[in-house]
C-alpha atoms as a PDB file:
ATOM      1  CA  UNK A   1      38.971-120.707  -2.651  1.00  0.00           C
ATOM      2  CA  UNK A   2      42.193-119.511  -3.197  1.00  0.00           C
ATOM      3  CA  UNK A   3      42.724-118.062  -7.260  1.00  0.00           C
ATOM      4  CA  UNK A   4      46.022-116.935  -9.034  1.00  0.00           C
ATOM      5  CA  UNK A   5      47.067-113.552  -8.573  1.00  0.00           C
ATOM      6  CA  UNK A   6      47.691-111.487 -11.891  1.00  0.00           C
ATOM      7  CA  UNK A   7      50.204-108.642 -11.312  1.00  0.00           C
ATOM      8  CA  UNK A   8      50.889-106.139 -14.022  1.00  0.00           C
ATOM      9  CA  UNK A   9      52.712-102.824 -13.603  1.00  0.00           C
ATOM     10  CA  UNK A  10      52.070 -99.528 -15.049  1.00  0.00           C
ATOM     11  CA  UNK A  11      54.204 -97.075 -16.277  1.00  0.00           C
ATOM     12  CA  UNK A  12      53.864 -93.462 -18.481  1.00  0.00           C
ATOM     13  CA  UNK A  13      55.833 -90.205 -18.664  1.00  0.00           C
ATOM     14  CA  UNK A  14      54.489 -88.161 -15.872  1.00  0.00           C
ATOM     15  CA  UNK A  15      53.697 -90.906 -13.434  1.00  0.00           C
ATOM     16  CA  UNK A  16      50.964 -93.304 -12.488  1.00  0.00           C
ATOM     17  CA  UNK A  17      48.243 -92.089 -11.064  1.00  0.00           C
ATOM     18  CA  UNK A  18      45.380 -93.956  -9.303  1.00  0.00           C
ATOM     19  CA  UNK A  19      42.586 -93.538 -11.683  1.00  0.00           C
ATOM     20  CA  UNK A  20      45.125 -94.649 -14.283  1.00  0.00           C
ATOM     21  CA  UNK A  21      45.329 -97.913 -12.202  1.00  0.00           C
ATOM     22  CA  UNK A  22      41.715 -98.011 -11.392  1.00  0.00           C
ATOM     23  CA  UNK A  23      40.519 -97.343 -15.216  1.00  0.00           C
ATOM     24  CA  UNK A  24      43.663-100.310 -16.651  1.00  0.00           C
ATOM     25  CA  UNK A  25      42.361-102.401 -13.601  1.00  0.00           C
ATOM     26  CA  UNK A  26      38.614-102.489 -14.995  1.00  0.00           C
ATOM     27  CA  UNK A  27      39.734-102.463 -18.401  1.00  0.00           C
ATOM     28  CA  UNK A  28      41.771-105.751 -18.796  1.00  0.00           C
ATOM     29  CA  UNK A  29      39.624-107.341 -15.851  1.00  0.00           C
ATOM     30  CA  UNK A  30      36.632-106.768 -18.829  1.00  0.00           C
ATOM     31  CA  UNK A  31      38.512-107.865 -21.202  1.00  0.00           C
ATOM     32  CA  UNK A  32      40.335-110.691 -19.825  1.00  0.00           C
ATOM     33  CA  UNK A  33      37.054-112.155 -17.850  1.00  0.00           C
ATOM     34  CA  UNK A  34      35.091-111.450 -22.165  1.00  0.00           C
ATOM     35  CA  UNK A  35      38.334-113.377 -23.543  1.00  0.00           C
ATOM     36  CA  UNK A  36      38.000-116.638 -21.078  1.00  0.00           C
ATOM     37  CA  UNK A  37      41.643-117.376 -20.973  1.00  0.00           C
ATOM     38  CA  UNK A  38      42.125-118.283 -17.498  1.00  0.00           C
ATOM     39  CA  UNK A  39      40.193-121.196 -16.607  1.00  0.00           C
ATOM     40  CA  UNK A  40      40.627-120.793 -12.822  1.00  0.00           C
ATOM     41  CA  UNK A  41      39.789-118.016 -10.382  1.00  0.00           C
ATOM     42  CA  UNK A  42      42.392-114.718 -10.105  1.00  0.00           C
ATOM     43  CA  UNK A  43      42.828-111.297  -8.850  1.00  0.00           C
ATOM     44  CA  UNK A  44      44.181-109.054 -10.692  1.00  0.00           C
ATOM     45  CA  UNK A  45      46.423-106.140  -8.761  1.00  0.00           C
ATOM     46  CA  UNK A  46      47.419-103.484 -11.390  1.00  0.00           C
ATOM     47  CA  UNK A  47      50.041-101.042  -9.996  1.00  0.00           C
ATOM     48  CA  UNK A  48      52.843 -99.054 -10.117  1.00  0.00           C
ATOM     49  CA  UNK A  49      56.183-100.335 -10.268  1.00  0.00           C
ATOM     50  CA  UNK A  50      57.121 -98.009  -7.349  1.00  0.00           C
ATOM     51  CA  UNK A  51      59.543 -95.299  -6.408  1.00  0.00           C
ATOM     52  CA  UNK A  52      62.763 -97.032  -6.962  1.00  0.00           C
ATOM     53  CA  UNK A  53      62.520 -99.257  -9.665  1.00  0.00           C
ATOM     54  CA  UNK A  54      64.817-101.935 -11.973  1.00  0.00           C
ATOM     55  CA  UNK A  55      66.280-100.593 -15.015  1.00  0.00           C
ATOM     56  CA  UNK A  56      67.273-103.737 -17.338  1.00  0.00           C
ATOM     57  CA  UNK A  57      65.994-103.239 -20.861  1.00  0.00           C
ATOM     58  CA  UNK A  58      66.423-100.414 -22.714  1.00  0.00           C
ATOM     59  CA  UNK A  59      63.097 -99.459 -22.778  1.00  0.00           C
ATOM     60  CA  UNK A  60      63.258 -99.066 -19.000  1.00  0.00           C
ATOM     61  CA  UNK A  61      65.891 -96.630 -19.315  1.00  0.00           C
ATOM     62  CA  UNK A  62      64.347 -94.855 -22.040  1.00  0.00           C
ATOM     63  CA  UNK A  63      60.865 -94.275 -19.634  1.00  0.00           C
ATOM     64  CA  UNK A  64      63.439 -93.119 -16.317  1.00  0.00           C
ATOM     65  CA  UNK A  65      65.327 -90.293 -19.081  1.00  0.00           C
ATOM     66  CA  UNK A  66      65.587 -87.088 -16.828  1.00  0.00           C
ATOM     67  CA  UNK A  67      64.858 -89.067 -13.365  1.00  0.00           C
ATOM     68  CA  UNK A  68      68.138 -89.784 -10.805  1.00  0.00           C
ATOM     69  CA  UNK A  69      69.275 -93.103 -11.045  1.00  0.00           C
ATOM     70  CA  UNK A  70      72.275 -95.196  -9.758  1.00  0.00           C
ATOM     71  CA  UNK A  71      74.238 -97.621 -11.574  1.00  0.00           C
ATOM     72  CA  UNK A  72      77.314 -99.805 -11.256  1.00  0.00           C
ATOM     73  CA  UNK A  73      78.987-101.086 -14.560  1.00  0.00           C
ATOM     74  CA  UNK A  74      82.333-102.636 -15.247  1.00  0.00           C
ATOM     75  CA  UNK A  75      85.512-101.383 -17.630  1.00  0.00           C
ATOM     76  CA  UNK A  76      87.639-104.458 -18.487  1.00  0.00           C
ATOM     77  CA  UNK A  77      88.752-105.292 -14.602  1.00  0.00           C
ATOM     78  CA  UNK A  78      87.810-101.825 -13.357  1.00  0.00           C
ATOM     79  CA  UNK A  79      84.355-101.607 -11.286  1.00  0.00           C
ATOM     80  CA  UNK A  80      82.683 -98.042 -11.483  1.00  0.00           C
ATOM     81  CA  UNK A  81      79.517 -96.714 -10.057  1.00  0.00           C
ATOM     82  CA  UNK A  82      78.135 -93.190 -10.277  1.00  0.00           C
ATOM     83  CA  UNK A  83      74.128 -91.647  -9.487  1.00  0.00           C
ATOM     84  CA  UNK A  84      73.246 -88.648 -11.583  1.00  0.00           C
ATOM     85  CA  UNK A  85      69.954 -87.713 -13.831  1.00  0.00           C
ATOM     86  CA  UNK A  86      69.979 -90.033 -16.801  1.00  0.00           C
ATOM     87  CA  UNK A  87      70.053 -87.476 -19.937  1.00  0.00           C
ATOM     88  CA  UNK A  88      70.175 -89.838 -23.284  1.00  0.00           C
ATOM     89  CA  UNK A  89      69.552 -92.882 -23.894  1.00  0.00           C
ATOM     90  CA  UNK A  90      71.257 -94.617 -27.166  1.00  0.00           C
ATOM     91  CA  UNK A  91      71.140 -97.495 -29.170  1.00  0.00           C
ATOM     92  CA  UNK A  92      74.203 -98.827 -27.617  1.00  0.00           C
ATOM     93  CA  UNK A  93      75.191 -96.054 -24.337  1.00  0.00           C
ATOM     94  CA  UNK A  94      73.443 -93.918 -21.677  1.00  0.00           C
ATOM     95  CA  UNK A  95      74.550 -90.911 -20.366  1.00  0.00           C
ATOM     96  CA  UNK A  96      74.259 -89.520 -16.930  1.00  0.00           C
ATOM     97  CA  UNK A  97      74.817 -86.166 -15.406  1.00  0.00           C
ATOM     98  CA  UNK A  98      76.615 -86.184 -12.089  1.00  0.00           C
ATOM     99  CA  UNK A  99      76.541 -83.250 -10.241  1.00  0.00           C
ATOM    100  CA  UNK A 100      78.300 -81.992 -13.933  1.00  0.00           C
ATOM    101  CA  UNK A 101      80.259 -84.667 -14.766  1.00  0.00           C
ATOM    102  CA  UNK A 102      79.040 -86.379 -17.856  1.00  0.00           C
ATOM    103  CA  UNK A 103      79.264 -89.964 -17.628  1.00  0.00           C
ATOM    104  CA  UNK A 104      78.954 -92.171 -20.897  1.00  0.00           C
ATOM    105  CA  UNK A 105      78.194 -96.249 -20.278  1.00  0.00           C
ATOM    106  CA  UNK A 106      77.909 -99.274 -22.627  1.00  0.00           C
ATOM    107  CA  UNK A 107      74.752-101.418 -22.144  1.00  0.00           C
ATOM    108  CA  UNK A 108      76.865-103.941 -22.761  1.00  0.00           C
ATOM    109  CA  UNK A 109      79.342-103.137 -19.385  1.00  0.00           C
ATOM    110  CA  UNK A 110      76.039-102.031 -16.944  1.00  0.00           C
ATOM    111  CA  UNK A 111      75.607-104.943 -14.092  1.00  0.00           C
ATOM    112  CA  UNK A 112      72.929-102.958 -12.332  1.00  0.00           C
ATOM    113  CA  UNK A 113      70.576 -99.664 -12.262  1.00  0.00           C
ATOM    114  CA  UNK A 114      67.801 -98.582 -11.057  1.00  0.00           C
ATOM    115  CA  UNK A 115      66.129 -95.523 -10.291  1.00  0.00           C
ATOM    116  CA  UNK A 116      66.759 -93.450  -7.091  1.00  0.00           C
ATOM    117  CA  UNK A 117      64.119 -91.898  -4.829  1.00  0.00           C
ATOM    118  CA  UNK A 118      65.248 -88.668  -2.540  1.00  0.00           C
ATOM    119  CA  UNK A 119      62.708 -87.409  -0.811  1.00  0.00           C
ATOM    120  CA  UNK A 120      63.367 -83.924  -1.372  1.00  0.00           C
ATOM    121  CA  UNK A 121      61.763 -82.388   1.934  1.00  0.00           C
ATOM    122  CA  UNK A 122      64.119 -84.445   4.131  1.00  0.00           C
ATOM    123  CA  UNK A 123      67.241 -83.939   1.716  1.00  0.00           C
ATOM    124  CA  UNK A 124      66.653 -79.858   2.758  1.00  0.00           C
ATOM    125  CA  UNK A 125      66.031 -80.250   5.887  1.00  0.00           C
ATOM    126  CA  UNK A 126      69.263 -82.346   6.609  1.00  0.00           C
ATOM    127  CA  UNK A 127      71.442 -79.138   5.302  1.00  0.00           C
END
């Protein structure tokens, strides 16, 4: 018989690692199986969210500070986009570095992020 499948997503400074999957996995399987709260069979599949991920709340952006990301905003009828390490996060801005330009963005004006992935061994060996 088929069950529901539970999918939750780890993230931490530093990266997920597979014992940290393996260890939340058993965990919340313990404590949701002690618990009783879902009446029917499930799996539970405890990851992480992967390489390139979607930045849309602000604590998102606050866990990707320092990684590459890419993100297209809008200025009243203007449409910008720009990739560069994300440096600060504030209460109503982020800031990006690219390639030494320092680029300031409202939340408010962001229509999409996320983080980037270069593999850095094919990046050099492309020069």
């Amino acid at each position: 018989a088929k069950g529901r499948i539970i999918t939750v997503y780890l993230t931490k400074i530093g990266g997920v690692t597979v014992d940290d999957c393996a260890y939340f996995s058993r965990s919340l399987s313990d404590e949701l199986d002690e618990l009783d709260i879902i009446p029917e069979r499930y799996f539970l599949e405890v990851s992480s969210p992967g390489l390139e991920r979607v930045l849309k709340l602000k604590s998102h952006y606050a866990s990707a500070i320092n990684e590459k990301v890419a993100v297209q905003w809008t200025e009243g009828d203007e449409k910008h986009s720009a990739m560069g390490t994300l440096i600060e996060v504030n209460a109503d801005t982020i800031t990006l570095d690219d390639r030494g330009k320092i680029v300031e963005i409202n939340f408010k004006d962001i229509n999409r992020a996320k983080t980037v992935f270069l593999d850095k061994e094919r990046s050099e060996k492309k020069r």
